[in-house]
C-alpha atoms as a PDB file:
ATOM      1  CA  UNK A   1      36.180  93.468-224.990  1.00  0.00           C
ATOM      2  CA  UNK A   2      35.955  91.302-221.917  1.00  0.00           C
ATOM      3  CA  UNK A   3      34.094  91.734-218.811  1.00  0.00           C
ATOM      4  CA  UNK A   4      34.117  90.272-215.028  1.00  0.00           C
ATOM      5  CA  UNK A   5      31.325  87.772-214.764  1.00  0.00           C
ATOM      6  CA  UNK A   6      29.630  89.563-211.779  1.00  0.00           C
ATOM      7  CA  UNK A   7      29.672  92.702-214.338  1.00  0.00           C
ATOM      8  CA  UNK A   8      27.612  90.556-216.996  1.00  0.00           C
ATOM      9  CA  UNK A   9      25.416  89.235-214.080  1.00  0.00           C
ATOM     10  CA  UNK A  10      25.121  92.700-212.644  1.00  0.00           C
ATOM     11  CA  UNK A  11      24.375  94.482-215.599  1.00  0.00           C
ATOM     12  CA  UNK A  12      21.559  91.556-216.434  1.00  0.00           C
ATOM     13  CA  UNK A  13      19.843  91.948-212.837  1.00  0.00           C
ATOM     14  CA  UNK A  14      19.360  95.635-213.691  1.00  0.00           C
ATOM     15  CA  UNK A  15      17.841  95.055-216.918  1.00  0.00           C
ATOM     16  CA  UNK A  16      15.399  92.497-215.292  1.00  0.00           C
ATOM     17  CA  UNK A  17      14.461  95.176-212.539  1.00  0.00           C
ATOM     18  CA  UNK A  18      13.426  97.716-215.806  1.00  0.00           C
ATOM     19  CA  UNK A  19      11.827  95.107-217.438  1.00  0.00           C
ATOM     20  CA  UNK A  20       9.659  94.171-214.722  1.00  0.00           C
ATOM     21  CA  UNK A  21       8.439  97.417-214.104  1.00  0.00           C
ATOM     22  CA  UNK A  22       6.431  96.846-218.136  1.00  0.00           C
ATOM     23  CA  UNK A  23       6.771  92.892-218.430  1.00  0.00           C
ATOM     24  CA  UNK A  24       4.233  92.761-221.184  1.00  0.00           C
ATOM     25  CA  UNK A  25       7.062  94.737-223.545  1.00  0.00           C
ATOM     26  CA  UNK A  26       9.009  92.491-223.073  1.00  0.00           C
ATOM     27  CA  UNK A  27       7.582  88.984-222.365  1.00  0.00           C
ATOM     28  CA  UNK A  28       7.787  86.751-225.628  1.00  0.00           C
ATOM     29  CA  UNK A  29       5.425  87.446-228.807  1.00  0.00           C
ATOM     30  CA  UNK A  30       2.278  85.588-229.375  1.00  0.00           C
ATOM     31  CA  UNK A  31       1.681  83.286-232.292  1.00  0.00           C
ATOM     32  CA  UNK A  32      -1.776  83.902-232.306  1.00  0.00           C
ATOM     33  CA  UNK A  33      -2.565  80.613-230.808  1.00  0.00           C
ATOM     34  CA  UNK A  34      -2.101  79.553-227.156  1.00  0.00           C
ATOM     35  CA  UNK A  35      -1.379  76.178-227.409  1.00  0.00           C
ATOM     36  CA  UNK A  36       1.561  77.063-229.815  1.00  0.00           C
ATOM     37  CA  UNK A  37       2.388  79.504-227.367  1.00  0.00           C
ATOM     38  CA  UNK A  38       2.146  77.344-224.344  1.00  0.00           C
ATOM     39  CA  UNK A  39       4.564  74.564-226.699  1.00  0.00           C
ATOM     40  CA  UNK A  40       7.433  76.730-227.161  1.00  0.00           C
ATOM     41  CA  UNK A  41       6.633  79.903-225.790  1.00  0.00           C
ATOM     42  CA  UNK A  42       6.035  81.872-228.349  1.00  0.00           C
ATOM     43  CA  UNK A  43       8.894  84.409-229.937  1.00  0.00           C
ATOM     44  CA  UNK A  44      11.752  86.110-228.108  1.00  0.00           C
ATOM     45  CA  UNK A  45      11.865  89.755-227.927  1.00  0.00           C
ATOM     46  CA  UNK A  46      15.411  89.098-229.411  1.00  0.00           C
ATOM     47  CA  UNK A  47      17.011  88.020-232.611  1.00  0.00           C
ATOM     48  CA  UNK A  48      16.481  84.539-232.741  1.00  0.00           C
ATOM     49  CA  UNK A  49      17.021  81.464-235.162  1.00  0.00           C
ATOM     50  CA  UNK A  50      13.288  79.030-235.203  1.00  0.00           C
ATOM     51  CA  UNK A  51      12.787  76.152-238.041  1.00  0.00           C
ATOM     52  CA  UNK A  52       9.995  74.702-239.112  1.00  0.00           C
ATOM     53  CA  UNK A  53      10.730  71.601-240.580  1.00  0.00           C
ATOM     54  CA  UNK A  54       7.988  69.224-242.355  1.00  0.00           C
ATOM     55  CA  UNK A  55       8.043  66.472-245.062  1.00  0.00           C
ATOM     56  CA  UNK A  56       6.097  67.679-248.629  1.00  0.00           C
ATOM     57  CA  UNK A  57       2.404  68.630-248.724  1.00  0.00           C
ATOM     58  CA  UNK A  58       2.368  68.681-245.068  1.00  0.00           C
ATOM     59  CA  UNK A  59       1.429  72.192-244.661  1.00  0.00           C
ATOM     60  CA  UNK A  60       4.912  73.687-243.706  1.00  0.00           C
ATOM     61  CA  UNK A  61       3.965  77.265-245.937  1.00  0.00           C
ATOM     62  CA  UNK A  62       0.359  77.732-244.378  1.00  0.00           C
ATOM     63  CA  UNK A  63       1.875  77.018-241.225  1.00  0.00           C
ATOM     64  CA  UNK A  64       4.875  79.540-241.612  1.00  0.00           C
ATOM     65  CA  UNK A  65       2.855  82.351-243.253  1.00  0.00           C
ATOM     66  CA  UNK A  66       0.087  82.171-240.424  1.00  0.00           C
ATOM     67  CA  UNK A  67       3.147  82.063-237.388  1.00  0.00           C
ATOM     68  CA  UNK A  68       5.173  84.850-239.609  1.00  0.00           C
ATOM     69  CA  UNK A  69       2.114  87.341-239.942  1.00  0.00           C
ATOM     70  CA  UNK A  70       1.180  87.118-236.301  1.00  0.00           C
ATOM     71  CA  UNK A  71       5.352  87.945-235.441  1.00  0.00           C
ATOM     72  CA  UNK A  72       5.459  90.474-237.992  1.00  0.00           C
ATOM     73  CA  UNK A  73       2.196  91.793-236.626  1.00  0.00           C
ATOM     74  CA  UNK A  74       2.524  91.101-232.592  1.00  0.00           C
ATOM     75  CA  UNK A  75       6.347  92.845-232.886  1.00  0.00           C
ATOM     76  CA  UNK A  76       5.471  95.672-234.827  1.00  0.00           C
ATOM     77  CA  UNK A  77       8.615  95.221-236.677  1.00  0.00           C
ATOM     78  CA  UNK A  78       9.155  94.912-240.484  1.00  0.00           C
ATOM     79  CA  UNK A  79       9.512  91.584-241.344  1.00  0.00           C
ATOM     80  CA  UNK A  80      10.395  90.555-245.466  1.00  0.00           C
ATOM     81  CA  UNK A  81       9.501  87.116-246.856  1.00  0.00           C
ATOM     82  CA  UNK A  82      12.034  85.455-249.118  1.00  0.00           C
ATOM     83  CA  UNK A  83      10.126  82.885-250.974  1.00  0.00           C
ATOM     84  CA  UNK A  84      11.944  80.690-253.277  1.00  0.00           C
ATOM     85  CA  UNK A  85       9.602  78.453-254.280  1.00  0.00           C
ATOM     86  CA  UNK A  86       6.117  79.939-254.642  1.00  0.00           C
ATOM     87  CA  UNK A  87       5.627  83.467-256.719  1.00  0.00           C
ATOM     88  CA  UNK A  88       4.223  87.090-255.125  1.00  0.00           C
ATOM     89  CA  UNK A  89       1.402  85.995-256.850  1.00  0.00           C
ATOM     90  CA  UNK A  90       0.597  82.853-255.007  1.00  0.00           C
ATOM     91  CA  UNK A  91       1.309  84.484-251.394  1.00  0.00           C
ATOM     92  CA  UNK A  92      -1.067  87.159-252.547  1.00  0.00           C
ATOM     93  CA  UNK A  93      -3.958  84.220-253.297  1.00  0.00           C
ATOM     94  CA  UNK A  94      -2.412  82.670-249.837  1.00  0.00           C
ATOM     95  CA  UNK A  95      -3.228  85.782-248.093  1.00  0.00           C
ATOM     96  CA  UNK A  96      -6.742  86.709-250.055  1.00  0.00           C
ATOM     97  CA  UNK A  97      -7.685  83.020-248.823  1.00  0.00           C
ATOM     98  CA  UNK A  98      -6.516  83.095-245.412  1.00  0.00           C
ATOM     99  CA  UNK A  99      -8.357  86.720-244.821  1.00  0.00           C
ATOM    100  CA  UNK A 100     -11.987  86.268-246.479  1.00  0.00           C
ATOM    101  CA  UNK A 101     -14.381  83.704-247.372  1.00  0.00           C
ATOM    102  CA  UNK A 102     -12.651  82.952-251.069  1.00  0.00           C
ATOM    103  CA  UNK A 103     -10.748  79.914-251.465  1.00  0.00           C
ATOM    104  CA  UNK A 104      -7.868  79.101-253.105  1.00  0.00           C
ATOM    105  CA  UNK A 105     -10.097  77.242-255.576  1.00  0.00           C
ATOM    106  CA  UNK A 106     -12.325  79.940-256.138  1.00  0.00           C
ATOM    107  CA  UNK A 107      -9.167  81.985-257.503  1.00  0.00           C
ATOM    108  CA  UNK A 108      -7.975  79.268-259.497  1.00  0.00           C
ATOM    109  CA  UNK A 109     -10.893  78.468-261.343  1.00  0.00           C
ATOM    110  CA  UNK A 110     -12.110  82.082-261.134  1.00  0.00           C
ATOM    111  CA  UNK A 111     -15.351  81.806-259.544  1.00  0.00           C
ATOM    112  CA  UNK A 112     -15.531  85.481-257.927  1.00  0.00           C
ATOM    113  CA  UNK A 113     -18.246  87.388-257.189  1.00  0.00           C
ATOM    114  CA  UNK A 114     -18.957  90.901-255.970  1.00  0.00           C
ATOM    115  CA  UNK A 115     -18.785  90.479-252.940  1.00  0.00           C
ATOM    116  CA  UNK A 116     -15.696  88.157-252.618  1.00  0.00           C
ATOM    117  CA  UNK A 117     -13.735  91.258-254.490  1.00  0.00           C
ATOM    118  CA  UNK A 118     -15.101  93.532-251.634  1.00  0.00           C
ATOM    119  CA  UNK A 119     -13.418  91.185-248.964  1.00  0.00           C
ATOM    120  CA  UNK A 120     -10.315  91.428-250.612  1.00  0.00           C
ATOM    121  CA  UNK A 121     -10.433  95.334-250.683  1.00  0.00           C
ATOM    122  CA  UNK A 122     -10.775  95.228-247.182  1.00  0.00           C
ATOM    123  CA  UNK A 123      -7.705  92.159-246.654  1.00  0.00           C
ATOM    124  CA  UNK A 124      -5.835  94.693-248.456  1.00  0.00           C
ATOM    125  CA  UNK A 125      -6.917  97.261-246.106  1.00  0.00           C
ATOM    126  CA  UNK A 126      -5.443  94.972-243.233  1.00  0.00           C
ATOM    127  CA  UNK A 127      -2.189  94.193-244.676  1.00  0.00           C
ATOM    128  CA  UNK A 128      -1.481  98.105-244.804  1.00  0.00           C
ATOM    129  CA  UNK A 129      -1.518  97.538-240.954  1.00  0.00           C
ATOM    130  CA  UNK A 130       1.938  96.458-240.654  1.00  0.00           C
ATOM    131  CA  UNK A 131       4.961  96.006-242.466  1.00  0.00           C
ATOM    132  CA  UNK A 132       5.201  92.615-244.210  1.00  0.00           C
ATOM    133  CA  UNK A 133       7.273  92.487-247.441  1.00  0.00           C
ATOM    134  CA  UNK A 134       7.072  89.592-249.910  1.00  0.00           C
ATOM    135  CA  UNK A 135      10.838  88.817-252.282  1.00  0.00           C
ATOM    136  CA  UNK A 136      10.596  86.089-254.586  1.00  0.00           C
ATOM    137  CA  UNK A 137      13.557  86.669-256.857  1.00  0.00           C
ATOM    138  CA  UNK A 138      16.413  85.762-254.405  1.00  0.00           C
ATOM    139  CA  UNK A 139      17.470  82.185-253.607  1.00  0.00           C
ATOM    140  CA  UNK A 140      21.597  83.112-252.549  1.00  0.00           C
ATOM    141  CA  UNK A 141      21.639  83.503-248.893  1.00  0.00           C
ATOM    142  CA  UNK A 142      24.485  86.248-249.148  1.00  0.00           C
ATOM    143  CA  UNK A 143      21.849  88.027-251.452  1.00  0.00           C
ATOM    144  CA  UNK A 144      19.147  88.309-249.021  1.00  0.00           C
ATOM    145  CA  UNK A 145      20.747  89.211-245.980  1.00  0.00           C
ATOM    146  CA  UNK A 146      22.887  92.417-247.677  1.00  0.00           C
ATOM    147  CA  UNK A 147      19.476  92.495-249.308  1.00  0.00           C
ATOM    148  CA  UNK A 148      17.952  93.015-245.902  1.00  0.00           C
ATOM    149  CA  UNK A 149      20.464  95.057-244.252  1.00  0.00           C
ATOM    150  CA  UNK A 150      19.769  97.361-247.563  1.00  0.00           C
ATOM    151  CA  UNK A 151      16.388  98.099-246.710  1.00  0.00           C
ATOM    152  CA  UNK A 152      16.948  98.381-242.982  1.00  0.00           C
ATOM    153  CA  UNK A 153      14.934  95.071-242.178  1.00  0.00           C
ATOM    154  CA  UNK A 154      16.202  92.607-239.137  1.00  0.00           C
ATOM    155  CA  UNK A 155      13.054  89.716-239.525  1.00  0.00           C
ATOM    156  CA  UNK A 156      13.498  87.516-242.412  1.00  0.00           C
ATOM    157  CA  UNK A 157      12.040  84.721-243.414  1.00  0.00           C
ATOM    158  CA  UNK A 158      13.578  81.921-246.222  1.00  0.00           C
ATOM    159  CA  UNK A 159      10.561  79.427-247.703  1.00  0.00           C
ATOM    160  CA  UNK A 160      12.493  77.073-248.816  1.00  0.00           C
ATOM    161  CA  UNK A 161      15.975  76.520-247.235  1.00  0.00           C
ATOM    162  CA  UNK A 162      16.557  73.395-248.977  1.00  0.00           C
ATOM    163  CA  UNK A 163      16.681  75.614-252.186  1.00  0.00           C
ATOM    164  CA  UNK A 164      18.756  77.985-250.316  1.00  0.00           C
ATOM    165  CA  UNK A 165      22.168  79.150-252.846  1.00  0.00           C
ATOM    166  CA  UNK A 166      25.567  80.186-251.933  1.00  0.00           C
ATOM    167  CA  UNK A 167      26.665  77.528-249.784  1.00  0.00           C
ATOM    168  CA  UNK A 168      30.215  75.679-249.680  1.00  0.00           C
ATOM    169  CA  UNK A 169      31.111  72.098-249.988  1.00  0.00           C
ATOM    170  CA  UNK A 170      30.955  69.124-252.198  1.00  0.00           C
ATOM    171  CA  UNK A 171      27.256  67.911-251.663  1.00  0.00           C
ATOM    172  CA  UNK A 172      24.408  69.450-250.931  1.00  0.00           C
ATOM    173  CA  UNK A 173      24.212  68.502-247.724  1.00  0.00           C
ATOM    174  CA  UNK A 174      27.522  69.884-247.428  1.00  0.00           C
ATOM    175  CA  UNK A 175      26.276  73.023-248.414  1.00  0.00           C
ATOM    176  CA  UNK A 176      23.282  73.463-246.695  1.00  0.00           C
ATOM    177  CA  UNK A 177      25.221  72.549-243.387  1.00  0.00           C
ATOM    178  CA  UNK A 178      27.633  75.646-244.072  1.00  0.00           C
ATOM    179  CA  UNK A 179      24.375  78.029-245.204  1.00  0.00           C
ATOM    180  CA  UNK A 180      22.551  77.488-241.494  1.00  0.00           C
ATOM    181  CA  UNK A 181      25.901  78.013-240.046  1.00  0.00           C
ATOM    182  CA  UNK A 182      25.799  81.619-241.865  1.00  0.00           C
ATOM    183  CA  UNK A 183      21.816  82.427-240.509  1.00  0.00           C
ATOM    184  CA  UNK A 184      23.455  80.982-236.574  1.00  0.00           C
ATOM    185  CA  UNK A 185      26.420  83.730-237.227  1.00  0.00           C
ATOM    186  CA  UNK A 186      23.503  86.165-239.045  1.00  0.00           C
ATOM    187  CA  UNK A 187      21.715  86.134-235.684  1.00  0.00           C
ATOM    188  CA  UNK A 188      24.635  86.787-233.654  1.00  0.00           C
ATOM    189  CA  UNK A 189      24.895  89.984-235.276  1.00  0.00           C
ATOM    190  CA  UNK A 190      21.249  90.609-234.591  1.00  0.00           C
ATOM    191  CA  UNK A 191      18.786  89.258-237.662  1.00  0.00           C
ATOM    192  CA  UNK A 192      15.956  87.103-236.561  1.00  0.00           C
ATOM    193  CA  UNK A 193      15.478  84.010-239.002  1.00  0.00           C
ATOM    194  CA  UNK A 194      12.601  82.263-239.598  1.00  0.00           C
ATOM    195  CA  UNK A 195      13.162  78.987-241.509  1.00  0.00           C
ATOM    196  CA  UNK A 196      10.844  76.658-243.550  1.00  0.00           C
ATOM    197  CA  UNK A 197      12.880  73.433-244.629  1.00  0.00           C
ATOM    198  CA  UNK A 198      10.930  70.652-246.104  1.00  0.00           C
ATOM    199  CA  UNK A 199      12.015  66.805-244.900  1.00  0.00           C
ATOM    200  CA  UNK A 200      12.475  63.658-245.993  1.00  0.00           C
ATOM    201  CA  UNK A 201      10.674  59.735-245.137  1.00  0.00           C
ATOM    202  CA  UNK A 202      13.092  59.904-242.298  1.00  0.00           C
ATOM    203  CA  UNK A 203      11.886  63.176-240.840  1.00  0.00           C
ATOM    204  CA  UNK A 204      14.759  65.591-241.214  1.00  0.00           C
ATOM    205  CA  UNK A 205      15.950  67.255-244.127  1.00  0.00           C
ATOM    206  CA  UNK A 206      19.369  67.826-245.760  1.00  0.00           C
ATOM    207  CA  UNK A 207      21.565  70.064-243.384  1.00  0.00           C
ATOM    208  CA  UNK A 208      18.594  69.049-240.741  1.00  0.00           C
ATOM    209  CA  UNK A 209      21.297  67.713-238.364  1.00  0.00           C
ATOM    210  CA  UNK A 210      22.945  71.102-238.301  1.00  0.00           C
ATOM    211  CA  UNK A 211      20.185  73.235-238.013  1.00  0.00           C
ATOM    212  CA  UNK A 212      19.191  71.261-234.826  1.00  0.00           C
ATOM    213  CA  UNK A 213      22.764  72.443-233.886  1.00  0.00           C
ATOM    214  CA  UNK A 214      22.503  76.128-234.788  1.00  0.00           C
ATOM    215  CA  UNK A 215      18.368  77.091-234.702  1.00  0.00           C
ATOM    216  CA  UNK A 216      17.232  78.261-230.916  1.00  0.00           C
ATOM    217  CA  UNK A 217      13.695  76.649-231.902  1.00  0.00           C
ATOM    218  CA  UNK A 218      13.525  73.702-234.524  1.00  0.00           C
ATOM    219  CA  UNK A 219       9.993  72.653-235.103  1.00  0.00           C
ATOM    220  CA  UNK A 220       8.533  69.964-236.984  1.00  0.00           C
ATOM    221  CA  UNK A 221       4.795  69.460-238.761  1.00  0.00           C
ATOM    222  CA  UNK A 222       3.535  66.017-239.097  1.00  0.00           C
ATOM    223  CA  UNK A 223       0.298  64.751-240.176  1.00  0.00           C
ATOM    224  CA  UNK A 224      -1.869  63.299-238.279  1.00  0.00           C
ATOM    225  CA  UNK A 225      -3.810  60.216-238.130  1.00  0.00           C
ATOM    226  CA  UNK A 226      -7.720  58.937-237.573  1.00  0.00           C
ATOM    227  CA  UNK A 227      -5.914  55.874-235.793  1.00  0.00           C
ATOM    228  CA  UNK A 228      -3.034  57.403-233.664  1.00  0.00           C
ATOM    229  CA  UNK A 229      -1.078  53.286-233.175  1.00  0.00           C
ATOM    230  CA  UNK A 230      -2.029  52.715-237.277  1.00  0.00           C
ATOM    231  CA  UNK A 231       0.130  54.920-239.647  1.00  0.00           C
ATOM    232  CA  UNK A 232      -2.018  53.322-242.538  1.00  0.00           C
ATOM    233  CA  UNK A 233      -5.235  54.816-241.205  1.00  0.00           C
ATOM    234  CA  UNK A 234      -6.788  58.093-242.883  1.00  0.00           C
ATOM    235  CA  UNK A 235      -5.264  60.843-242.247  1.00  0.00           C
ATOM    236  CA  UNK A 236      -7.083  63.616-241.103  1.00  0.00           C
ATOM    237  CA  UNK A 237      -6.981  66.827-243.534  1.00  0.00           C
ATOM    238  CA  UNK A 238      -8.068  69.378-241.138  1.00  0.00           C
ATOM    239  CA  UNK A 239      -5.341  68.849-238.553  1.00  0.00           C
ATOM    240  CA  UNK A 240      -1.325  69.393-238.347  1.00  0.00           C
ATOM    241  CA  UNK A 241       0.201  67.719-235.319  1.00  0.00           C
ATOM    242  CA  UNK A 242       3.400  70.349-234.288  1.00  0.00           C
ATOM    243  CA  UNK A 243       6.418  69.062-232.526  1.00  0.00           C
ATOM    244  CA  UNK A 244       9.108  70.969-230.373  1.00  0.00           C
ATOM    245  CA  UNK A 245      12.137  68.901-231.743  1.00  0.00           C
ATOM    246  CA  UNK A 246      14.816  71.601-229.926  1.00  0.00           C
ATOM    247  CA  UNK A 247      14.409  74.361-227.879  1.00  0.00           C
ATOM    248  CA  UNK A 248      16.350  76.841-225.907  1.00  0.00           C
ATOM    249  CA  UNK A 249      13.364  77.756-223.996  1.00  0.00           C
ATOM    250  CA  UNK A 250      10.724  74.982-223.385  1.00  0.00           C
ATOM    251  CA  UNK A 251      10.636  71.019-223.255  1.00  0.00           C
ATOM    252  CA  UNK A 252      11.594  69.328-225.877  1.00  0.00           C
ATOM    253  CA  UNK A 253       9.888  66.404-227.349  1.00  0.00           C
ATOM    254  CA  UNK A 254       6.368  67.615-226.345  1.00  0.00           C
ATOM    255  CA  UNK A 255       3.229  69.010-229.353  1.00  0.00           C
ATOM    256  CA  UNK A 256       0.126  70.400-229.904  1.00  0.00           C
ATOM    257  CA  UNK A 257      -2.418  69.641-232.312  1.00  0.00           C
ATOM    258  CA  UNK A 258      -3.864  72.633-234.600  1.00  0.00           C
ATOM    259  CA  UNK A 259      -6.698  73.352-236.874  1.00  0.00           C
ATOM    260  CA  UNK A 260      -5.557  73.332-239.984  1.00  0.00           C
ATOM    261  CA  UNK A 261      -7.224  74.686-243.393  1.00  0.00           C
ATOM    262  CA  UNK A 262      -5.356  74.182-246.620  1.00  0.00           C
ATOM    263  CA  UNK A 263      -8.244  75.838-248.828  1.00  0.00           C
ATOM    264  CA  UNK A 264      -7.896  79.170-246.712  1.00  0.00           C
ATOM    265  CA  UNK A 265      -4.547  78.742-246.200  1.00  0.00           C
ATOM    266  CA  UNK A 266      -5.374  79.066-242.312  1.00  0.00           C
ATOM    267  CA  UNK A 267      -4.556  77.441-239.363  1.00  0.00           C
ATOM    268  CA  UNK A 268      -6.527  77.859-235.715  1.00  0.00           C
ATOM    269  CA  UNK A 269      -6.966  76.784-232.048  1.00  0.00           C
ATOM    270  CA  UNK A 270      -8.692  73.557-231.716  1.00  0.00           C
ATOM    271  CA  UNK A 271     -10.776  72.762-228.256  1.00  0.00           C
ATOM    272  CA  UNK A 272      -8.516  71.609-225.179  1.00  0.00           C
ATOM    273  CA  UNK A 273     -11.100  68.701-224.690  1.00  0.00           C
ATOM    274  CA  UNK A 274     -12.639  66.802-227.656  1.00  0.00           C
ATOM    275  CA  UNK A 275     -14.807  63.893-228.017  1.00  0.00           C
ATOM    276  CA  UNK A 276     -13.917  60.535-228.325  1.00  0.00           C
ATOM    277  CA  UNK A 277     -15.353  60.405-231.651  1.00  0.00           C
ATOM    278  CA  UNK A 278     -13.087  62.329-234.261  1.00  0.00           C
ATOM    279  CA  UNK A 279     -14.650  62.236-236.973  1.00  0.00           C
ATOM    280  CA  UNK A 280     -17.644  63.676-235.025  1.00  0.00           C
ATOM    281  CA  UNK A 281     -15.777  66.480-234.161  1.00  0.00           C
ATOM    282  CA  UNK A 282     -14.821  67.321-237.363  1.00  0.00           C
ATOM    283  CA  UNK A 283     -17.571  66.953-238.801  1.00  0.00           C
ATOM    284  CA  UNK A 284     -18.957  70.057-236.453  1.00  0.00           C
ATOM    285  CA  UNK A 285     -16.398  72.110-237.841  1.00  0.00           C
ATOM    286  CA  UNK A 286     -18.471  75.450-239.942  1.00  0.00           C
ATOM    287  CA  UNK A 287     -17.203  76.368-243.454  1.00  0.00           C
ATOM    288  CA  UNK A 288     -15.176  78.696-242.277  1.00  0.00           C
ATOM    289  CA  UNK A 289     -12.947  76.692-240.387  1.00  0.00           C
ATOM    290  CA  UNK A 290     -13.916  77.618-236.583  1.00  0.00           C
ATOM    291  CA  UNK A 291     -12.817  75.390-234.015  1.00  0.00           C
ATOM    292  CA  UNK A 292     -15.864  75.212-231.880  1.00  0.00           C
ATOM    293  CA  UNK A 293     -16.822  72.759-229.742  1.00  0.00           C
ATOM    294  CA  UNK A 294     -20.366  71.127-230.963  1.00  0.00           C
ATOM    295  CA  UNK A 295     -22.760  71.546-227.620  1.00  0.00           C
ATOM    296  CA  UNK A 296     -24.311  68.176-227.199  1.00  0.00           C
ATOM    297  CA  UNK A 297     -27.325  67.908-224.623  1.00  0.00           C
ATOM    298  CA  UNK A 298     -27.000  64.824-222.235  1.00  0.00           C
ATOM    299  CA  UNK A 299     -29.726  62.530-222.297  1.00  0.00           C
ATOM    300  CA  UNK A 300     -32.069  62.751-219.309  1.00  0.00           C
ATOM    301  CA  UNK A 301     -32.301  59.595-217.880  1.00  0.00           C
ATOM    302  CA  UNK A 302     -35.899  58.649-217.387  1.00  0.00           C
ATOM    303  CA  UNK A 303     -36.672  57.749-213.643  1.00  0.00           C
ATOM    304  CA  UNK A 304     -36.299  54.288-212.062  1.00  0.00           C
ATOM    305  CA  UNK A 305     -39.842  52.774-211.330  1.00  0.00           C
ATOM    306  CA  UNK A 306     -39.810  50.808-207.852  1.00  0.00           C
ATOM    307  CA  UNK A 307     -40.117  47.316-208.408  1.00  0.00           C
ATOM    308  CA  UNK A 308     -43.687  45.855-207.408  1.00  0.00           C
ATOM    309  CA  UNK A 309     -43.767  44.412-203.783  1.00  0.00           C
ATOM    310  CA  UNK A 310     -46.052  41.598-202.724  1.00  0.00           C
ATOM    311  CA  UNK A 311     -49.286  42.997-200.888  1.00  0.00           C
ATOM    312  CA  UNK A 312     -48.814  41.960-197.276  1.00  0.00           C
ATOM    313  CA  UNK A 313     -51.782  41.461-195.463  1.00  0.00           C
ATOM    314  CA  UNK A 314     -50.946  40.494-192.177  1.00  0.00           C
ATOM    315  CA  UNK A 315     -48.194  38.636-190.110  1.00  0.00           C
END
């Protein structure tokens, strides 16, 4: 069917005169954290196609569970994780950590107490709150979305597209190319995809090239360093640096730096201004991982004594 442009344009002022009239229904979704929104501007109320992109170990999971449970939570839509790499079982620990004072350790090595098991009864009291499903026995694309459609569900999210099935061509990159062609044409017909693709040394990732092509957001988690002009230096654990690589609705090329805390599985709003001293900073960072910034009295400076003047006794 094909319409007069000053239909389209006419039929779009109208909707922007109803939306106006409740603009907070239908401004974008938070993250959770304003400087993420402020990078890319958080999630459209429509089906859209984000990435994050990020080389191994660099956080890419914590990040996209933290930025998937606020959408999931923030739309009030239900939203199913496809995980093809971790088990329900490790979300689950992902999500015990990221909600109470256990850590991931603590499960592993099994050093619970009472009172840890209490704040999981009530994390499990929170995730009844909204409708976030966990699959981790799919890895063909064509599986998940009729898998999706099945059970009525139009926010998906794929941990790990490079292990991503079903795609055509002689290489994997090949493949991969065609597979985030299929999630473009998947949001056309009105899915929203969120997509966690690891990278390689040269900061993209197979079929990277055409998911900068397809996705409406492509994001990318680095590391970051003590010495910002020395790639050698120490890196810092307890921050991710994020990076708009393509967007359809903010400048590209610009990031924000986060809190990040692989033990909880958690990641959080770190101070606007910080002191020149990093490592101070983080060292003022509590146990649990908030962001505060340490209050540090000035010095007073004690008072200038006047210099002694020769006595003058007369003229």
């Amino acid at each position: 069917m094909i319409k007069r442009l000053h239909e389209i344009v006419e039929e779009r002022r109208l909707e922007l005169i109803e939306w106006q009239k409740d603009p907070d229904e239908h401004r974008p979704i938070s993250t959770g954290i304003t400087a993420l929104d402020d990078l890319f501007g958080g999630f459209p109320r429509y089906p859209f196609y984000f990435a994050l992109i990020g080389r191994m170990k660099s956080g890419k999971s914590t990040v996209g569970l933290n930025l998937t449970l606020a959408l999931c939570a923030n739309s009030q839509k239900p939203t199913i994780l496809y995980t093809l790499e971790e088990s329900n079982r490790e979300v689950a620990d992902r999500v015990i950590a990221k909600s109470t004072s256990v850590g991931r350790s603590d499960i592993f090595n099994l050093r619970l107490t009472y009172e840890m098991f209490q704040e999981m009864t009530r994390a499990v009291e929170e995730c009844k709150e909204f409708s976030y499903y966990v699959n981790d026995h799919l890895s063909n694309l064509t599986d998940i979305l009729t898998d999706a459609k099945k059970n009525k569900v139009t926010q998906i999210i794929i941990d790990n597209f490079q292990l991503l099935t079903g795609g055509k061509g002689q290489s994997k990159r090949e493949q991969l190319e065609y597979l985030s062609q299929q999630i473009m044409r998947a949001r056309q017909e009105g899915m929203t995809i969120f997509l966690v693709s690891q990278g390689n040394d040269k900061d993209g990732s197979f079929g990277s090239e055409q998911v900068l092509k397809d996705a409406n957001i492509v994001v990318g988690i680095d590391l970051v360093h003590i010495d910002s002009t020395d790639k050698n230096s120490a890196i810092l654990d307890t921050m991710r640096r994020l990076t708009v690589r393509l967007s359809r609705f903010s400048s590209m090329g610009t990031h924000a730096d986060i809190f990040f805390d692989g033990e909880h599985s958690r990641i959080l709003q770190l101070e606007t201004v910080m002191p020149d001293d990093i490592d101070f900073y983080i060292r003022t960072l509590d146990k649990h991982g908030s962001a505060e910034q340490a209050i540090v009295e000035p010095a007073i400076p004690e008072p200038e004594m006047e210099e002694n003047l020769p006595i003058v006794i007369g003229e």
